[in-house]
C-alpha atoms as a PDB file:
ATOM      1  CA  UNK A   1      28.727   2.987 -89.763  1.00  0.00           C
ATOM      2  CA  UNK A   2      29.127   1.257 -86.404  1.00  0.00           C
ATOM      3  CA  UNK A   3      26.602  -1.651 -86.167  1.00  0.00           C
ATOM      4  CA  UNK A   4      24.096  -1.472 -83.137  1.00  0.00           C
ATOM      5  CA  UNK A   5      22.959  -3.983 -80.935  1.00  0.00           C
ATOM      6  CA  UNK A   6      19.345  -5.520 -81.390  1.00  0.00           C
ATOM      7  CA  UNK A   7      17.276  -6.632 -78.662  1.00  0.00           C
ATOM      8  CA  UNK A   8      13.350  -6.925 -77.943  1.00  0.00           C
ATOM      9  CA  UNK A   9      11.598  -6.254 -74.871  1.00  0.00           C
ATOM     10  CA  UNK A  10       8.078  -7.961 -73.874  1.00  0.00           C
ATOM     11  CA  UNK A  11       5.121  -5.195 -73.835  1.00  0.00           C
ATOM     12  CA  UNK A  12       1.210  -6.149 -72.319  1.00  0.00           C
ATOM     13  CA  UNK A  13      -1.931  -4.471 -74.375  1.00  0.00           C
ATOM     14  CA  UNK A  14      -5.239  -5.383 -73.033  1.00  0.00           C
ATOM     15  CA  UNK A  15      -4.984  -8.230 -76.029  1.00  0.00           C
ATOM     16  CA  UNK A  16      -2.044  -9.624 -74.506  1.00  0.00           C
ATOM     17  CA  UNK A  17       1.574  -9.321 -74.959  1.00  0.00           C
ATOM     18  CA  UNK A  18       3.658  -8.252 -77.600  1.00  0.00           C
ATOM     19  CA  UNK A  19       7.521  -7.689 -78.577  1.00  0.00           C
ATOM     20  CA  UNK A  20       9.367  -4.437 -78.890  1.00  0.00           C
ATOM     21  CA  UNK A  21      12.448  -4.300 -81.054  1.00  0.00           C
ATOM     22  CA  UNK A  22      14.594  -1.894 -79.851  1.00  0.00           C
ATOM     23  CA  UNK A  23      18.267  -0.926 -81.154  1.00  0.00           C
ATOM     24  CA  UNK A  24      20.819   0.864 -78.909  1.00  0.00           C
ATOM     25  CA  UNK A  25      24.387   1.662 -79.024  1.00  0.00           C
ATOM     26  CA  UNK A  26      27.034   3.000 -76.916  1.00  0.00           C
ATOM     27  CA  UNK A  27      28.013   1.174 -73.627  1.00  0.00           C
ATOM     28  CA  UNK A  28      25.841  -0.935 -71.695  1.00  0.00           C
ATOM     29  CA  UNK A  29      26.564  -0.295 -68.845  1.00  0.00           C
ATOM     30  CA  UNK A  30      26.406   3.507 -68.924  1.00  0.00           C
ATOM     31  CA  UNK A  31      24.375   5.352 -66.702  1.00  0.00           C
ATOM     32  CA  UNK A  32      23.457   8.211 -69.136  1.00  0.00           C
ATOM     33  CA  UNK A  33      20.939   6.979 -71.596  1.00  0.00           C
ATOM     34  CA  UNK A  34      19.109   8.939 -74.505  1.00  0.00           C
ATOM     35  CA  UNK A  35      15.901   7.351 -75.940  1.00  0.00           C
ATOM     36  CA  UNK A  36      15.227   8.486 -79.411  1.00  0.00           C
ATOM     37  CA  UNK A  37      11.647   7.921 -80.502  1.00  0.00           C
ATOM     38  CA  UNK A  38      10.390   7.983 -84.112  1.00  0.00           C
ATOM     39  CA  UNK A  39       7.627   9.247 -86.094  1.00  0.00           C
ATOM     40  CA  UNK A  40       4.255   7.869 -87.358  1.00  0.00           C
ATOM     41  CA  UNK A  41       5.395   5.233 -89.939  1.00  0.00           C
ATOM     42  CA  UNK A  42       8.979   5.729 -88.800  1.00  0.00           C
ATOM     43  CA  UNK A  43      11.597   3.335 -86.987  1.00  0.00           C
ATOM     44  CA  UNK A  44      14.324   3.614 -84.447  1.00  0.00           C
ATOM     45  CA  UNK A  45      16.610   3.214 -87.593  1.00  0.00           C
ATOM     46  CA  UNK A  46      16.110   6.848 -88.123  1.00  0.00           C
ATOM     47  CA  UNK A  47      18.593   8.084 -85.210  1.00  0.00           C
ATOM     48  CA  UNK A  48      21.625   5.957 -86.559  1.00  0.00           C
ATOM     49  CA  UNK A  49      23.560   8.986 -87.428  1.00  0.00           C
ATOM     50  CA  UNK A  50      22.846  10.716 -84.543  1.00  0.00           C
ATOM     51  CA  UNK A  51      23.291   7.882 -82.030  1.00  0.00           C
ATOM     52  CA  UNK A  52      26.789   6.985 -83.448  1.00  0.00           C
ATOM     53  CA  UNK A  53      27.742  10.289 -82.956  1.00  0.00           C
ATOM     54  CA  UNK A  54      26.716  10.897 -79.354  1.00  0.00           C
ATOM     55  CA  UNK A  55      27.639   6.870 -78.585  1.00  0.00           C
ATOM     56  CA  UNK A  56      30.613   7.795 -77.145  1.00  0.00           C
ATOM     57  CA  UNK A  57      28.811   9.622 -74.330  1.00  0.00           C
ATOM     58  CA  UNK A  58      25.601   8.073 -74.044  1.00  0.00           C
ATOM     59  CA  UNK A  59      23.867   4.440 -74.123  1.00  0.00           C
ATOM     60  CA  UNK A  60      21.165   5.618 -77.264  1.00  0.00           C
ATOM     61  CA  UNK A  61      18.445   3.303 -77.278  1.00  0.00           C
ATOM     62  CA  UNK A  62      16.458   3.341 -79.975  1.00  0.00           C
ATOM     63  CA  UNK A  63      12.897   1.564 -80.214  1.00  0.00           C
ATOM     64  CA  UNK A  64      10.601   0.274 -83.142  1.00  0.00           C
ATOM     65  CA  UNK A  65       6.843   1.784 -81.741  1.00  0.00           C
ATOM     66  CA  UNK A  66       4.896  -0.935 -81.945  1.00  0.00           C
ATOM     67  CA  UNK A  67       3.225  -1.432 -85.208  1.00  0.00           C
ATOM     68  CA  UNK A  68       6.292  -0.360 -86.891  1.00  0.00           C
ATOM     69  CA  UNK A  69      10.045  -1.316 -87.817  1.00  0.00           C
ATOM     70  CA  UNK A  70      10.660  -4.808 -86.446  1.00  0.00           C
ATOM     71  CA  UNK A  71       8.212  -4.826 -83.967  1.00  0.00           C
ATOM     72  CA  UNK A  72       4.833  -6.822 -83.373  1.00  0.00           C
ATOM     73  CA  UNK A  73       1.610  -5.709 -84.912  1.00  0.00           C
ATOM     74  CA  UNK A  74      -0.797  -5.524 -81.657  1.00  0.00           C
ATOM     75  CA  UNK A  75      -3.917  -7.650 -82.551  1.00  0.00           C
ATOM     76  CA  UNK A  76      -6.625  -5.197 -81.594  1.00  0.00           C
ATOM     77  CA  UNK A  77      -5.604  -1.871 -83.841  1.00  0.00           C
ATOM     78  CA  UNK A  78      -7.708  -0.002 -81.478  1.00  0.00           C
ATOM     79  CA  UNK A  79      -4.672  -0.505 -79.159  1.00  0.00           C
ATOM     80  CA  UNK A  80      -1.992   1.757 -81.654  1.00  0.00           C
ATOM     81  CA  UNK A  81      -2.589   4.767 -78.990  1.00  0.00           C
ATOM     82  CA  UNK A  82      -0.298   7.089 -77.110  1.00  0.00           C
ATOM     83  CA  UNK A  83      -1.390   5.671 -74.064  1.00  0.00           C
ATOM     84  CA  UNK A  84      -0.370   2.625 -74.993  1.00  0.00           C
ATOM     85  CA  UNK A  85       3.233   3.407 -76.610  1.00  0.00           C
ATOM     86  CA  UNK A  86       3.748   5.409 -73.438  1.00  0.00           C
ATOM     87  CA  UNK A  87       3.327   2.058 -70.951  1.00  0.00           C
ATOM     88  CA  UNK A  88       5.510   0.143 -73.561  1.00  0.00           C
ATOM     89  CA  UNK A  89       8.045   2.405 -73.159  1.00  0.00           C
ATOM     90  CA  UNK A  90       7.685   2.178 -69.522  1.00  0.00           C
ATOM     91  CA  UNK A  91       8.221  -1.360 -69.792  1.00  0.00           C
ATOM     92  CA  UNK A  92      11.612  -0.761 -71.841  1.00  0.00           C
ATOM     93  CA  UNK A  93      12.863   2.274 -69.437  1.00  0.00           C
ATOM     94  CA  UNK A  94      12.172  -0.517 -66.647  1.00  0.00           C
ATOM     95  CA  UNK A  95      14.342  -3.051 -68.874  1.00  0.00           C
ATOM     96  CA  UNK A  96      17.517  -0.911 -69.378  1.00  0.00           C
ATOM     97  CA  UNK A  97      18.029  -0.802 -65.324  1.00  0.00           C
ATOM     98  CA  UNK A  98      18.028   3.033 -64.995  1.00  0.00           C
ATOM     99  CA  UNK A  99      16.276   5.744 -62.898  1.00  0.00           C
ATOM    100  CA  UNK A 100      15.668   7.895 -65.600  1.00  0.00           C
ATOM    101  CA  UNK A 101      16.577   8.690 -68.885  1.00  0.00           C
ATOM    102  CA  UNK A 102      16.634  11.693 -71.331  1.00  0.00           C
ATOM    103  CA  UNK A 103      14.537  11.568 -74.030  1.00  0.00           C
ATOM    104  CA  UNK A 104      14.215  12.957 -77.809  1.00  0.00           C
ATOM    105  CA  UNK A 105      11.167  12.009 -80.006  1.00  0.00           C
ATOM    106  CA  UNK A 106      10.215  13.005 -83.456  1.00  0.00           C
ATOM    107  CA  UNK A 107       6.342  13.884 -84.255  1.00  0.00           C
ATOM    108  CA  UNK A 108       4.619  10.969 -82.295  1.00  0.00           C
ATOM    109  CA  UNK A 109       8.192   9.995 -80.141  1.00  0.00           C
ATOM    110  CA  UNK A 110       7.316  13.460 -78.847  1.00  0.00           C
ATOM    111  CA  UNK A 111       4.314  13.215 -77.692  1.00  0.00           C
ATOM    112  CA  UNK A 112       4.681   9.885 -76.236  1.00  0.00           C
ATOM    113  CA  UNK A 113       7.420  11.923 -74.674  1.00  0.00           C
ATOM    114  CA  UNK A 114       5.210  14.492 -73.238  1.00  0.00           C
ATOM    115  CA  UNK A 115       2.611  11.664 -71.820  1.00  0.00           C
ATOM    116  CA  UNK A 116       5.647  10.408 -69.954  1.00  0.00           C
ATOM    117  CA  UNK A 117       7.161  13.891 -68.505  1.00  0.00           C
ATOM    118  CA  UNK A 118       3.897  15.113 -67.519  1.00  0.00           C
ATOM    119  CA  UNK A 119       3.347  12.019 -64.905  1.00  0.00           C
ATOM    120  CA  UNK A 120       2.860  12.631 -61.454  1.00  0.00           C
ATOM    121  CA  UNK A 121       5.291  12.776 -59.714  1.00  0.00           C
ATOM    122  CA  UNK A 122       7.403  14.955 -61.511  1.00  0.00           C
ATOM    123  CA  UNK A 123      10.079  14.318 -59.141  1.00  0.00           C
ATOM    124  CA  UNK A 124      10.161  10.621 -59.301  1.00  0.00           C
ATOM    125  CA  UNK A 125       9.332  10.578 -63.405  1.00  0.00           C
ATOM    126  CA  UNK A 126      11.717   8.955 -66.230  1.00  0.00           C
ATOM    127  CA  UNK A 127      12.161  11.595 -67.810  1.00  0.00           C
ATOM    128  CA  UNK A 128      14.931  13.866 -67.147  1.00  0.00           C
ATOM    129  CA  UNK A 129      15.791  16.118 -70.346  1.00  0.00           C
ATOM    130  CA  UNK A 130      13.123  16.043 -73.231  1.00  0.00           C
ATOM    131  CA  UNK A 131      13.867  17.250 -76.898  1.00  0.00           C
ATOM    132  CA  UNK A 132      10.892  17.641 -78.511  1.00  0.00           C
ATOM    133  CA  UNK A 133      11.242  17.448 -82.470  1.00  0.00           C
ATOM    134  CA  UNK A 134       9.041  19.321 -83.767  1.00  0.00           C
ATOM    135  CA  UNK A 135       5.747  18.290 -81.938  1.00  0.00           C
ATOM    136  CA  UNK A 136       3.931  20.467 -79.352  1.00  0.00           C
ATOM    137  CA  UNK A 137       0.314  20.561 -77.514  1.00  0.00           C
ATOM    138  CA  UNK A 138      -0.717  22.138 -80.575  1.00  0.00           C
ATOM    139  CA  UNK A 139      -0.772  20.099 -83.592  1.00  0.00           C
ATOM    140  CA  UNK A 140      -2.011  21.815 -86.924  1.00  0.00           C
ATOM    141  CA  UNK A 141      -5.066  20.556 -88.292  1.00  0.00           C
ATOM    142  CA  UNK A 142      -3.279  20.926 -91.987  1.00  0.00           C
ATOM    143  CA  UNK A 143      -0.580  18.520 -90.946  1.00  0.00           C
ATOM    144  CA  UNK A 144      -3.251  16.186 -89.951  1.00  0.00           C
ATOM    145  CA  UNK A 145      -5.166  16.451 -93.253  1.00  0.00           C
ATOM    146  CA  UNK A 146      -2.077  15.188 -94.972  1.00  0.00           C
ATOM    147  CA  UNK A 147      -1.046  12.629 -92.583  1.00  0.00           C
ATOM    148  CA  UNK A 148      -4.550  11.382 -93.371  1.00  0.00           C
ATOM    149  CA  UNK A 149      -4.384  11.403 -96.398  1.00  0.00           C
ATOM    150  CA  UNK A 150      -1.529   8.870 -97.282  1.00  0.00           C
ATOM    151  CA  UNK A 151      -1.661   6.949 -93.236  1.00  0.00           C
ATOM    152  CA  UNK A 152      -2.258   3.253 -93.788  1.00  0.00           C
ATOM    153  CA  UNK A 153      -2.565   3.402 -97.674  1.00  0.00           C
ATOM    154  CA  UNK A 154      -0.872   0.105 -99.236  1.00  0.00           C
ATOM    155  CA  UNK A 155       2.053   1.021-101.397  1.00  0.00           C
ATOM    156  CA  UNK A 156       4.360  -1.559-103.096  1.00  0.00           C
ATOM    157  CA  UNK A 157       7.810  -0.948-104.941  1.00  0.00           C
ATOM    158  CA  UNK A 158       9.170  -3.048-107.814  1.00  0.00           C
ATOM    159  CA  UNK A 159      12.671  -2.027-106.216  1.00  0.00           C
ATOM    160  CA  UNK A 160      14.183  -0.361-103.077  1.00  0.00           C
ATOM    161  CA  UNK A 161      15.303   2.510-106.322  1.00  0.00           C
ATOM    162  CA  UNK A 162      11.231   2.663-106.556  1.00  0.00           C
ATOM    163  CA  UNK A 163      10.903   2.836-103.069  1.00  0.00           C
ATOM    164  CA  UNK A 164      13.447   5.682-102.735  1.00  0.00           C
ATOM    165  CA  UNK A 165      12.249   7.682-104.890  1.00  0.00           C
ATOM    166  CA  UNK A 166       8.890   7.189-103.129  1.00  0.00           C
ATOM    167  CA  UNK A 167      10.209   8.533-100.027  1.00  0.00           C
ATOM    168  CA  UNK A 168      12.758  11.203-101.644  1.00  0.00           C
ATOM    169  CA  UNK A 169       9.282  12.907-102.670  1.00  0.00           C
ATOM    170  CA  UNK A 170       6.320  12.547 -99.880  1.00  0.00           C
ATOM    171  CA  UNK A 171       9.203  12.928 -97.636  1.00  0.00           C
ATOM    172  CA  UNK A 172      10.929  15.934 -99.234  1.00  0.00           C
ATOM    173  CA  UNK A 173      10.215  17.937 -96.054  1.00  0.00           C
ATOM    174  CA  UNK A 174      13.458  16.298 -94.316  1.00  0.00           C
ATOM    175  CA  UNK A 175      15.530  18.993 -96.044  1.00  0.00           C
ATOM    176  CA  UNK A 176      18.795  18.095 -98.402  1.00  0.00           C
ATOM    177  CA  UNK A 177      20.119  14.836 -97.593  1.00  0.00           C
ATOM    178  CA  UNK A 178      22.527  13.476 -99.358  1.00  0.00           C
ATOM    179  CA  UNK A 179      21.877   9.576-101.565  1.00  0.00           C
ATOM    180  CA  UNK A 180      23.284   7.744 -98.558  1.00  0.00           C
ATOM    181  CA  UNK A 181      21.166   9.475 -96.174  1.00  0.00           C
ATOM    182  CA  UNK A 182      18.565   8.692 -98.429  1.00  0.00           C
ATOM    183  CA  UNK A 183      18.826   5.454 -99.225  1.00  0.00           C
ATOM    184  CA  UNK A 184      19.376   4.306 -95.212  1.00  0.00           C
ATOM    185  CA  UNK A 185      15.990   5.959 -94.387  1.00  0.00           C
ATOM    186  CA  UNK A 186      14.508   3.845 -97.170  1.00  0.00           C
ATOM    187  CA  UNK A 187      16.364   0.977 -96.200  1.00  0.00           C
ATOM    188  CA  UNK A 188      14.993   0.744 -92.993  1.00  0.00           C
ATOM    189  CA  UNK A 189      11.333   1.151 -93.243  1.00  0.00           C
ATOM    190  CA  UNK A 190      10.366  -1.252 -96.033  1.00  0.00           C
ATOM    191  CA  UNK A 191      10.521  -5.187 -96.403  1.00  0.00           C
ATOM    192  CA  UNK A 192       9.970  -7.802 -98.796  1.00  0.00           C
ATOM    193  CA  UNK A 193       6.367  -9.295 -99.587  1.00  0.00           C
ATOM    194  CA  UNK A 194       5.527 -13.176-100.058  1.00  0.00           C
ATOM    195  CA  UNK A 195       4.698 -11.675-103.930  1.00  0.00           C
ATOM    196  CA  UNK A 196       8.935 -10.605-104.014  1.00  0.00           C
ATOM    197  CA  UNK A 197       7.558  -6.691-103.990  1.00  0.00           C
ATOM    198  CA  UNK A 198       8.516  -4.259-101.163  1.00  0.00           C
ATOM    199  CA  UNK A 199       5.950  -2.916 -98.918  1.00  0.00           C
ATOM    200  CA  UNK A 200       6.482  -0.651 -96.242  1.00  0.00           C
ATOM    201  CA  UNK A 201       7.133  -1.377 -93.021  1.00  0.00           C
ATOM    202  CA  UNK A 202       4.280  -0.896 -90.556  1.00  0.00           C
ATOM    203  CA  UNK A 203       0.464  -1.871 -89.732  1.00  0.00           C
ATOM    204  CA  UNK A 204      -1.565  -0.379 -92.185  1.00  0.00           C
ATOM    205  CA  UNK A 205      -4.146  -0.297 -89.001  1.00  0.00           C
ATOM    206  CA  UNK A 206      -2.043   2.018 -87.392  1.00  0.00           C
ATOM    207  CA  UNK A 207      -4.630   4.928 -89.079  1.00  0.00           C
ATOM    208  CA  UNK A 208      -7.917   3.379 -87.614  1.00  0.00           C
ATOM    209  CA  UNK A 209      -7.441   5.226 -83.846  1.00  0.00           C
ATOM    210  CA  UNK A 210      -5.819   7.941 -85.673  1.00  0.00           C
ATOM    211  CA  UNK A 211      -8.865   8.556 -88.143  1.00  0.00           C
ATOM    212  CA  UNK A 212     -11.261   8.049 -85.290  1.00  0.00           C
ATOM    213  CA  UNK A 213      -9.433  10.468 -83.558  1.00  0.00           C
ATOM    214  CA  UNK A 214      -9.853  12.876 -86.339  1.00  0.00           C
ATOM    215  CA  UNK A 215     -13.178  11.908 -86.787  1.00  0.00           C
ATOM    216  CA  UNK A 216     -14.127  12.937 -83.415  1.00  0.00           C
ATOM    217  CA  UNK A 217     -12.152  16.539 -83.373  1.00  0.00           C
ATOM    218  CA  UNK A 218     -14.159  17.793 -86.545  1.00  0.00           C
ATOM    219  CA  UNK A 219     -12.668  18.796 -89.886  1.00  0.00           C
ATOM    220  CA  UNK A 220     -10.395  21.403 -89.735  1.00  0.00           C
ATOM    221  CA  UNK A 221      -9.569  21.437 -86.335  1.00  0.00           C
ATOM    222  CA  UNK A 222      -6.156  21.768 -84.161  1.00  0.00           C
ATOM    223  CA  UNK A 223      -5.468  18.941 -81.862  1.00  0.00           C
ATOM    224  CA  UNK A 224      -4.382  20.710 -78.507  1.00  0.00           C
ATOM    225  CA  UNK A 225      -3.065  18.913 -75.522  1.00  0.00           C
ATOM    226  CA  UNK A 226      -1.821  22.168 -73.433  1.00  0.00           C
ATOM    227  CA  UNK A 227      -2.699  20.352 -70.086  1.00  0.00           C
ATOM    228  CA  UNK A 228      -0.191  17.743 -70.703  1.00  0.00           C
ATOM    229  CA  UNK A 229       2.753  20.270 -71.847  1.00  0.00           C
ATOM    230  CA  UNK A 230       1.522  22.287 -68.853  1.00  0.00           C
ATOM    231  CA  UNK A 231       2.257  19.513 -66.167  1.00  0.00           C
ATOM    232  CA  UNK A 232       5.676  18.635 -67.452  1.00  0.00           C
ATOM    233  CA  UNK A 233       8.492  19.889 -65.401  1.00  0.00           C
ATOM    234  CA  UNK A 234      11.987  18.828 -66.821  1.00  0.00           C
ATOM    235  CA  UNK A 235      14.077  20.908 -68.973  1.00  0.00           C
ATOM    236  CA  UNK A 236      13.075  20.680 -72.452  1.00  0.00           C
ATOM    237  CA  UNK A 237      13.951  22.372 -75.734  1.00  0.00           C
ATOM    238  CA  UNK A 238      11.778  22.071 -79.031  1.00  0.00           C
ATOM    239  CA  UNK A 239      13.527  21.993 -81.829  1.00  0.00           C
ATOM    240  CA  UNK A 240      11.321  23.173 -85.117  1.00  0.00           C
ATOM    241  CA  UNK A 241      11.793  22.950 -88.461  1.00  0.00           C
ATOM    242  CA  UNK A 242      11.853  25.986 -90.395  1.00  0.00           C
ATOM    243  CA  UNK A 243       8.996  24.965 -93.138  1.00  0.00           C
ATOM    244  CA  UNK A 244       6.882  22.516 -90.566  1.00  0.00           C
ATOM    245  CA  UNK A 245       3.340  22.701 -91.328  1.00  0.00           C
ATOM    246  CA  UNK A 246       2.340  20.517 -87.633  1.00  0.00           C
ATOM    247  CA  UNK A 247       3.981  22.851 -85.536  1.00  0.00           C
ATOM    248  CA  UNK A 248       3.911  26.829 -85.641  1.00  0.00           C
ATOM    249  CA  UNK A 249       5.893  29.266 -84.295  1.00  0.00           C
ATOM    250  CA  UNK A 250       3.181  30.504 -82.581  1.00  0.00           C
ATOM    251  CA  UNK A 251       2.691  27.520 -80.707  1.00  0.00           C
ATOM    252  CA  UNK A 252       6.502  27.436 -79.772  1.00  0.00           C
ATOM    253  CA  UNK A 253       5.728  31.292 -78.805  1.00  0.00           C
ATOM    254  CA  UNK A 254       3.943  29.760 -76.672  1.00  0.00           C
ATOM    255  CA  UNK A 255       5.391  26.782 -75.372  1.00  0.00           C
ATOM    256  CA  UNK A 256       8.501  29.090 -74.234  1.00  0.00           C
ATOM    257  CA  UNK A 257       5.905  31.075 -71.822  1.00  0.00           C
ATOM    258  CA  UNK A 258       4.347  28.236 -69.887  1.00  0.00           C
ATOM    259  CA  UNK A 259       4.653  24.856 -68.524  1.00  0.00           C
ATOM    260  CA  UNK A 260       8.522  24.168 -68.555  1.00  0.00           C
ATOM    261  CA  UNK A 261       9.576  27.327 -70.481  1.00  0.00           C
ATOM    262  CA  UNK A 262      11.061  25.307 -73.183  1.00  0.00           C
ATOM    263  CA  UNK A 263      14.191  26.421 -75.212  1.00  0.00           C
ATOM    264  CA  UNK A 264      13.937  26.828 -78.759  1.00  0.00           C
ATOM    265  CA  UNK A 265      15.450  26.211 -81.610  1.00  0.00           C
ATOM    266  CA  UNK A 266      14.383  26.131 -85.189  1.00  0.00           C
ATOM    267  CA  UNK A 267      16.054  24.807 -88.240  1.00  0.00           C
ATOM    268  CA  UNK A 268      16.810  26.344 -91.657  1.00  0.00           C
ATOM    269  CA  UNK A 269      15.236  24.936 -94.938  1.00  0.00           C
ATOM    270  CA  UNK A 270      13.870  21.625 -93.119  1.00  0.00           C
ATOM    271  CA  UNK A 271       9.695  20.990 -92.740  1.00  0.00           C
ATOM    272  CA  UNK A 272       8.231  18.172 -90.761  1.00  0.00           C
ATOM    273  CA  UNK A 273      10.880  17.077 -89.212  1.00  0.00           C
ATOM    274  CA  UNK A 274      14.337  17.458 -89.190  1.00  0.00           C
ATOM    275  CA  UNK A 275      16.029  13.953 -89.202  1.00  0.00           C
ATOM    276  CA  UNK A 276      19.795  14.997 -87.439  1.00  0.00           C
ATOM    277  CA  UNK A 277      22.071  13.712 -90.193  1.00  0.00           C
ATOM    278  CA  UNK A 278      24.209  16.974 -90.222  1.00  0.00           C
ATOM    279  CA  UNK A 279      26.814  18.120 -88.248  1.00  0.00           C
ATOM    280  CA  UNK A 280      24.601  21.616 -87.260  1.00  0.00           C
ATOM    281  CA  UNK A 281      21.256  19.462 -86.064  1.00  0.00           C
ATOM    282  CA  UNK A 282      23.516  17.069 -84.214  1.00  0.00           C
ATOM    283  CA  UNK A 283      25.343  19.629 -82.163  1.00  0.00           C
ATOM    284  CA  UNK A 284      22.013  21.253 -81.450  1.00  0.00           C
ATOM    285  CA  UNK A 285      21.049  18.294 -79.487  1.00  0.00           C
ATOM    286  CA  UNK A 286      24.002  17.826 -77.982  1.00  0.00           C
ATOM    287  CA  UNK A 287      24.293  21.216 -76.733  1.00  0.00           C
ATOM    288  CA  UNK A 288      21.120  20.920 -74.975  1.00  0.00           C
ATOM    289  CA  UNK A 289      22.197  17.500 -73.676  1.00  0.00           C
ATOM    290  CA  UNK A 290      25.633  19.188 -71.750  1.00  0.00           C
ATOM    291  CA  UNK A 291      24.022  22.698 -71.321  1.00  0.00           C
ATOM    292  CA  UNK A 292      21.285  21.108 -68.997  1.00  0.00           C
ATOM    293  CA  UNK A 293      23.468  19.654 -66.784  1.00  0.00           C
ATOM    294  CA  UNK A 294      24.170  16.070 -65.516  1.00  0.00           C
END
């Protein structure tokens, strides 16, 4: 595998400032730029296969959220919010010199992705195409339990073979991957303690806004953001896994009969979220990438 570029950008929280590590691939200097968000306690390391394949065509940029990957950790965790991922990745779109850019984010790169489309104006917004994987204004209150109930838990591995087999089960919902696969998404989202162990790769305060957040909605109850999906005017197509217990296919129903009239597409035998290391998910995106037009 081709290896990508590295480069941070400087980001402002109401703490102060604070680095965003960002890979991208592809040529520099190309107008047509996809930026690939990740999940929760993800990094931009996820989209490797999928930005090598489309690099030919695009400029794929591909950021660490802050908090994660090899990003800062923002000093006030009250900060680890979508409003403020959204205005860091303002600050980056602003960085790689382009008008606009299309976008595809996973879980939280998603919704971050919605918080940017739905800005006023929509005719002078970033965001051109948006792929949203497996996210929606609707996210399921049973998906939230279990996010909650491993989010900012310290783990430690005697081994990155400890570690994989870690992810291999809480993140079985990424459908058959093969031990490379694996092993990269392991790889990437774990480091080395000062005690020699591996720990993962993010702010464990990452979970204090998000269990606030919870705490606030009530147990048991849906998080819906339908007024941001309903301002959003770009082409967009969701893209669902088959087995996802955060978004339903009710809520894509739905999604396909207001606000932009999203595509759809879901994928076989994957849950929460399909990670577009196969030839089938990559030409998905791709297809909606040429099908929407230039």
């Amino acid at each position: 595998m081709t290896t990508p570029r590295s480069s941070y950008v400087q980001c402002l929280s109401p703490a102060g400032f604070h680095r965003m590590a960002y890979v991208e691939w592809g040529d520099p200097h190309n107008p047509r730029v996809l930026v690939c968000v990740h999940g929760l306690t993800r990094s931009g390391r996820d989209f490797d296969f999928l930005a090598e394949a489309l690099a030919a065509d695009y400029r794929v940029v591909c950021p660490d959220v802050v908090g994660r990957g090899m990003s800062d950790w923002l000093r006030d965790p009250a900060h680890y919010t979508t409003a403020q991922y959204a205005a860091d990745m303002a600050t980056l779109i602003a960085r790689l010199d382009v008008e606009s850019v299309d976008w595809l984010g996973t879980s939280m790169g998603g919704l971050i992705g919605m918080a940017l489309a739905a800005q006023a104006p929509a005719s002078t917004g970033p965001i051109q195409r948006l792929i949203l994987n497996d996210v929606g204004p609707v996210v399921a209150a049973v998906a939230l339990r279990r996010i909650c109930d491993y989010l900012g838990h310290p783990l430690e591995f005697a081994s990155l073979a400890e570690a994989e087999a870690h992810f291999r089960q809480v993140a079985a919902p990424f459908g058959q991957l093969t031990d490379a696969q694996w092993h990269h998404l392991t790889a990437h989202v774990v480091k080395t303690a000062p005690n020699g162990r591996l720990v993962l790769r993010y702010d464990p305060a990452i979970a204090v806004p998000f269990k606030a957040v919870m705490a606030a909605q009530g147990e048991g109850k849906d998080i819906e953001l339908w007024p941001l999906y309903d301002a959003i005017r770009c082409p967009t197509l969701i893209i669902r896994g088959e087995n996802s217990d955060l978004l339903t296919r009710a809520t894509v129903a739905a999604m396909q009969e207001r606000g932009p009239r999203a595509l759809a597409v879901e994928i076989p035998n994957v849950g929460h979220a399909p990670m577009f290391m196969d030839d089938a998910q990559l030409a998905v995106v791709s297809e909606f990438l040429q099908s929407a037009g230039a």
